[in-house]
Protein backbone atom coordinates (compact mmCIF):
# COMPACT_ATOMS: atom_id res chain seq x y z
CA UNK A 1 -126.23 -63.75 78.88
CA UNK A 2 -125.81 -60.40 80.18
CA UNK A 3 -125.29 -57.66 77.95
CA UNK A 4 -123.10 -54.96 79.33
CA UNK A 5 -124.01 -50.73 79.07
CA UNK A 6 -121.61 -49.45 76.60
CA UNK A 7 -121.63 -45.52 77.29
CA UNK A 8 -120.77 -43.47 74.80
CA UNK A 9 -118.86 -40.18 74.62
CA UNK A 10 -118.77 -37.52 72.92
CA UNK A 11 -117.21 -33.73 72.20
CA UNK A 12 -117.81 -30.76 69.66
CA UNK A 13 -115.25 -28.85 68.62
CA UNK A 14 -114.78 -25.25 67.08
CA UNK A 15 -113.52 -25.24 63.61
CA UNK A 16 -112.99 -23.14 60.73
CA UNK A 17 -115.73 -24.83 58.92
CA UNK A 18 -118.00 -24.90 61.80
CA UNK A 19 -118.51 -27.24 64.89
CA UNK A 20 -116.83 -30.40 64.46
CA UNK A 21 -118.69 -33.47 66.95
CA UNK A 22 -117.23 -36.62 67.73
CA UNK A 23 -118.93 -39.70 69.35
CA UNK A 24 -116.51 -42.40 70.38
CA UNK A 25 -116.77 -45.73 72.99
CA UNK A 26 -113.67 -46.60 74.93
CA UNK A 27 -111.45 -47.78 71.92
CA UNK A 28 -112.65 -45.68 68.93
CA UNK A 29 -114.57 -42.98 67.05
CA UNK A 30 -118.09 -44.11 65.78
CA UNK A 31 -118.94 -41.06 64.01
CA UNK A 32 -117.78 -37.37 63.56
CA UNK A 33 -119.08 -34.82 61.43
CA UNK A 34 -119.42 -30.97 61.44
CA UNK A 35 -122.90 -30.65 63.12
CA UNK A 36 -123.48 -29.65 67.12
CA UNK A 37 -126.42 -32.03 66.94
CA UNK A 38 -125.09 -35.03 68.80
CA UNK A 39 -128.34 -37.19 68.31
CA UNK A 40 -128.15 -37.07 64.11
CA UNK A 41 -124.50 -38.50 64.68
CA UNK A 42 -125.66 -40.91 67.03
CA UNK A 43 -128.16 -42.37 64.48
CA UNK A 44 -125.36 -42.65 61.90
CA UNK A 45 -123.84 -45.17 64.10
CA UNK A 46 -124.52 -48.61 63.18
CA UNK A 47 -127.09 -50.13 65.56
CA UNK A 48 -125.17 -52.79 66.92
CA UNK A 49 -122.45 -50.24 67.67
CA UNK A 50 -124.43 -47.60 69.75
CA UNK A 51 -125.89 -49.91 72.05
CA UNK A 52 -125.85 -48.28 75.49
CA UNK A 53 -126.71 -44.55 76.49
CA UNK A 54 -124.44 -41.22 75.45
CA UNK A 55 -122.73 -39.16 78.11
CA UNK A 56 -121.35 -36.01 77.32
CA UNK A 57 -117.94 -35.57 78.20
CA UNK A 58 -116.58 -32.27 78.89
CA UNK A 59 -113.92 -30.66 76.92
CA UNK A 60 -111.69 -30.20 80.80
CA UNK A 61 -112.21 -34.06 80.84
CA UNK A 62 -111.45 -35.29 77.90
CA UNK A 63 -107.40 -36.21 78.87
CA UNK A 64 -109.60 -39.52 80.70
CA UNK A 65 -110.89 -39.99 77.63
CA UNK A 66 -108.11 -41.49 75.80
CA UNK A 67 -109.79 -41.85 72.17
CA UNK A 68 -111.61 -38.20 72.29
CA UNK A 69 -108.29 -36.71 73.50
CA UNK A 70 -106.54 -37.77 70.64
CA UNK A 71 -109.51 -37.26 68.22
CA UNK A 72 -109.10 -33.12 69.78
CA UNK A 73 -105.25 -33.04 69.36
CA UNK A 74 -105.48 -34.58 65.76
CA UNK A 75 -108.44 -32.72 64.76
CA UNK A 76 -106.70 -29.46 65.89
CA UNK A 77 -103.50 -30.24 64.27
CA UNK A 78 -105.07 -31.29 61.26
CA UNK A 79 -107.03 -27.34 60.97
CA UNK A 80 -103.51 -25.85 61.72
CA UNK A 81 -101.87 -27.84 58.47
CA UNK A 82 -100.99 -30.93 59.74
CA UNK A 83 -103.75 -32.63 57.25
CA UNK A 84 -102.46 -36.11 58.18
CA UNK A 85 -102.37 -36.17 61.85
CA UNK A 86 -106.13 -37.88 61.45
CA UNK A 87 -104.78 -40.94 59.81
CA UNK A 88 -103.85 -42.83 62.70
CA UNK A 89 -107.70 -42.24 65.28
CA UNK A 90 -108.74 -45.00 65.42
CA UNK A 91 -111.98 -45.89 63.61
CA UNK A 92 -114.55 -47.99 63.80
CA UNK A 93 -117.81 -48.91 61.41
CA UNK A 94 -120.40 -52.14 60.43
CA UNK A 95 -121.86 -52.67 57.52
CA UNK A 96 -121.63 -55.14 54.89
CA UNK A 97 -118.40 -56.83 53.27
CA UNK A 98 -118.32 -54.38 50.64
CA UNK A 99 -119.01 -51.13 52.74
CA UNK A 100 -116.50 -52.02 55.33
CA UNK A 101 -113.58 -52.69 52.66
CA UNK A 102 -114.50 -49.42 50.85
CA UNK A 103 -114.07 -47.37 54.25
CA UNK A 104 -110.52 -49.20 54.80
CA UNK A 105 -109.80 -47.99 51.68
CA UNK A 106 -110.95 -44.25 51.80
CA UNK A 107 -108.41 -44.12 54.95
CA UNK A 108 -105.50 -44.96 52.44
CA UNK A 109 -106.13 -42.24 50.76
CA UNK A 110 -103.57 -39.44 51.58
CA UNK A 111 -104.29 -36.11 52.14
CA UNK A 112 -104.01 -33.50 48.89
CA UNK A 113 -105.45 -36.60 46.80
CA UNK A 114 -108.49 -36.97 45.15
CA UNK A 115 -109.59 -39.79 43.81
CA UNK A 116 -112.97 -40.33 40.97
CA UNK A 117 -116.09 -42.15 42.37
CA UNK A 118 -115.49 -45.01 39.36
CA UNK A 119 -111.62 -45.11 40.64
CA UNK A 120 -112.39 -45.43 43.83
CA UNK A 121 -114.42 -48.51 43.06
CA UNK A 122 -111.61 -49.57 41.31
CA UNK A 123 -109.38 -49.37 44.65
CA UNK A 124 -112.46 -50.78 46.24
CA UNK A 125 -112.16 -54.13 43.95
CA UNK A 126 -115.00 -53.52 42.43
CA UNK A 127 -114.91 -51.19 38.98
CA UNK A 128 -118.35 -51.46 38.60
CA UNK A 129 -119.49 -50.47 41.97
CA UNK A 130 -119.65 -46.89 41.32
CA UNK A 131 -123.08 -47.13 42.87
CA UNK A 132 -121.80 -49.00 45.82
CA UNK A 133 -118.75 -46.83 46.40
CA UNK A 134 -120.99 -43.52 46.26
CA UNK A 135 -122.99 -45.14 48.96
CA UNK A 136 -119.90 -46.02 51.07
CA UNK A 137 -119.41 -42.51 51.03
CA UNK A 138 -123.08 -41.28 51.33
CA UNK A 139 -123.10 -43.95 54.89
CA UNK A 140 -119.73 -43.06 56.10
CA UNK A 141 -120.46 -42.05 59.72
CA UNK A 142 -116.87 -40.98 60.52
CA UNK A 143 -116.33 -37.87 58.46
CA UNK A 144 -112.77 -36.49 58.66
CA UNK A 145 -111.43 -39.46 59.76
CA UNK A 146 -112.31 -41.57 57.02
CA UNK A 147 -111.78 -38.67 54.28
CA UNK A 148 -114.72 -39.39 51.70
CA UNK A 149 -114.68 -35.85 51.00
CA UNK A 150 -111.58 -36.96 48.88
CA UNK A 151 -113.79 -38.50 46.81
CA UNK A 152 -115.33 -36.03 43.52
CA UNK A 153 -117.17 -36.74 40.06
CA UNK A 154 -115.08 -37.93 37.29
CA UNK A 155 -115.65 -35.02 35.65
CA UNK A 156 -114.13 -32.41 38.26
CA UNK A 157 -117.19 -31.69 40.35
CA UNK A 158 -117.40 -31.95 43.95
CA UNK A 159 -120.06 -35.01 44.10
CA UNK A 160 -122.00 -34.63 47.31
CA UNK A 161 -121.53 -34.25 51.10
CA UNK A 162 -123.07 -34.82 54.32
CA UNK A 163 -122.50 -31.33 55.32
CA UNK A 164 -122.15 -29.37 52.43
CA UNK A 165 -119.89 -28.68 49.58
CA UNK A 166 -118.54 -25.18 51.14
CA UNK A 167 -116.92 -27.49 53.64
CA UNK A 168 -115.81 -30.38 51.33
CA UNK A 169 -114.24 -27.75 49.10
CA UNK A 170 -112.57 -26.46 52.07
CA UNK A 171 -111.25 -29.70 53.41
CA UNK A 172 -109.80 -30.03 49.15
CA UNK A 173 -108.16 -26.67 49.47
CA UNK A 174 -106.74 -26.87 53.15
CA UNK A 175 -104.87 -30.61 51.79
CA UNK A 176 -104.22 -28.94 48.38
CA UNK A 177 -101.31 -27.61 49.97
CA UNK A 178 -100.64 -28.82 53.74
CA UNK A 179 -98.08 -27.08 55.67
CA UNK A 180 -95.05 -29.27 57.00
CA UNK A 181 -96.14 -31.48 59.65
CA UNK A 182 -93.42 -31.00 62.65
CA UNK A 183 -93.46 -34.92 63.45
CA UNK A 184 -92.13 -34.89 59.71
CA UNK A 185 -88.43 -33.23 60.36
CA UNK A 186 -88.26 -32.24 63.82
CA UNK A 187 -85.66 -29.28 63.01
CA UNK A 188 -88.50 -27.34 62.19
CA UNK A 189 -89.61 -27.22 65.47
CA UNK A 190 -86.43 -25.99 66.50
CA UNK A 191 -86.74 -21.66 67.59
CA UNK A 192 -83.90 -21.25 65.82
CA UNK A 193 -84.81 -21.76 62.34
């Protein structure tokens, strides 16, 4: 058997919460988060996933790079109001049954809703994962894309986050109220309105 060198690539972005990295293969994001430190992402990726080397890919290359490219567009859109244009990168994590079903359902979760740890166990199919479903959260390696900041305490608070609760409050307030997304009605791209 030969095993094939998978490269990885991967891009940082500036965003109003900070820098904004993204680690993909040739099909899908692996992990993202707001951190310029490419080598903590890369050990969030599961290890069967990041077999193979990283290779930086430079923001004047990325149109060659179909999955960053659209990771850039939708992360951009998504910081100038269009809060769901990150639904539809595709996404890809390992981990158990459980974990893997959990993350599926974190991405069904719309923008400008928030949902309680113990609900989103419920979701899950399992109401008395709470545990479990905090831990899908706590492992998810591709923040933004798969919105676990959506998910806060029962009792209001903000729970934790991989990078901070300034920027998982921020995330809540930017999809608290989203701006109209053009693809929506295109007549609002129109100059004349």
């Amino acid at each position: 058997m030969t095993l094939l060198k998978k490269y990885l690539h991967h891009m940082t972005l500036a965003t109003p919460d900070g820098p904004f990295s993204v680690i993909a293969d040739q099909d899908h994001v692996l992990a993202s988060g707001w951190t310029p430190d490419i080598s903590a992402l890369i050990e969030l990726i599961h290890p069967a996933l990041r077999q193979g080397s990283a290779a930086k890919t430079e923001m004047g290359d990325i149109g060659g790079h179909r999955v960053l490219a659209q990771a850039k567009q939708s992360v951009e859109a998504y910081y100038t109001g269009d809060t769901a244009a990150v639904d539809s990168v595709p996404v890809h994590q390992r981990s158990g049954p459980f974990r893997e079903h959990a993350w599926a359902v974190l991405r069904e979760i719309e923008a400008g809703q928030s949902l309680s740890y113990a609900e989103y166990a419920r979701r899950a199919g399992s109401p008395a994962a709470i545990r479990a479903a905090a831990g899908a959260c706590a492992k998810n390696a591709a923040a933004l894309f798969v919105p676990c900041h959506r998910i806060i305490r029962t009792d209001g608070g903000l729970g934790g986050f991989r990078y901070g609760l300034e920027i998982k409050q921020s995330l809540l307030q930017r999809e608290a109220a989203p701006a109209p997304s053009l693809r929506a009605d295109p007549r609002l791209a129109s100059p004349a309105r």
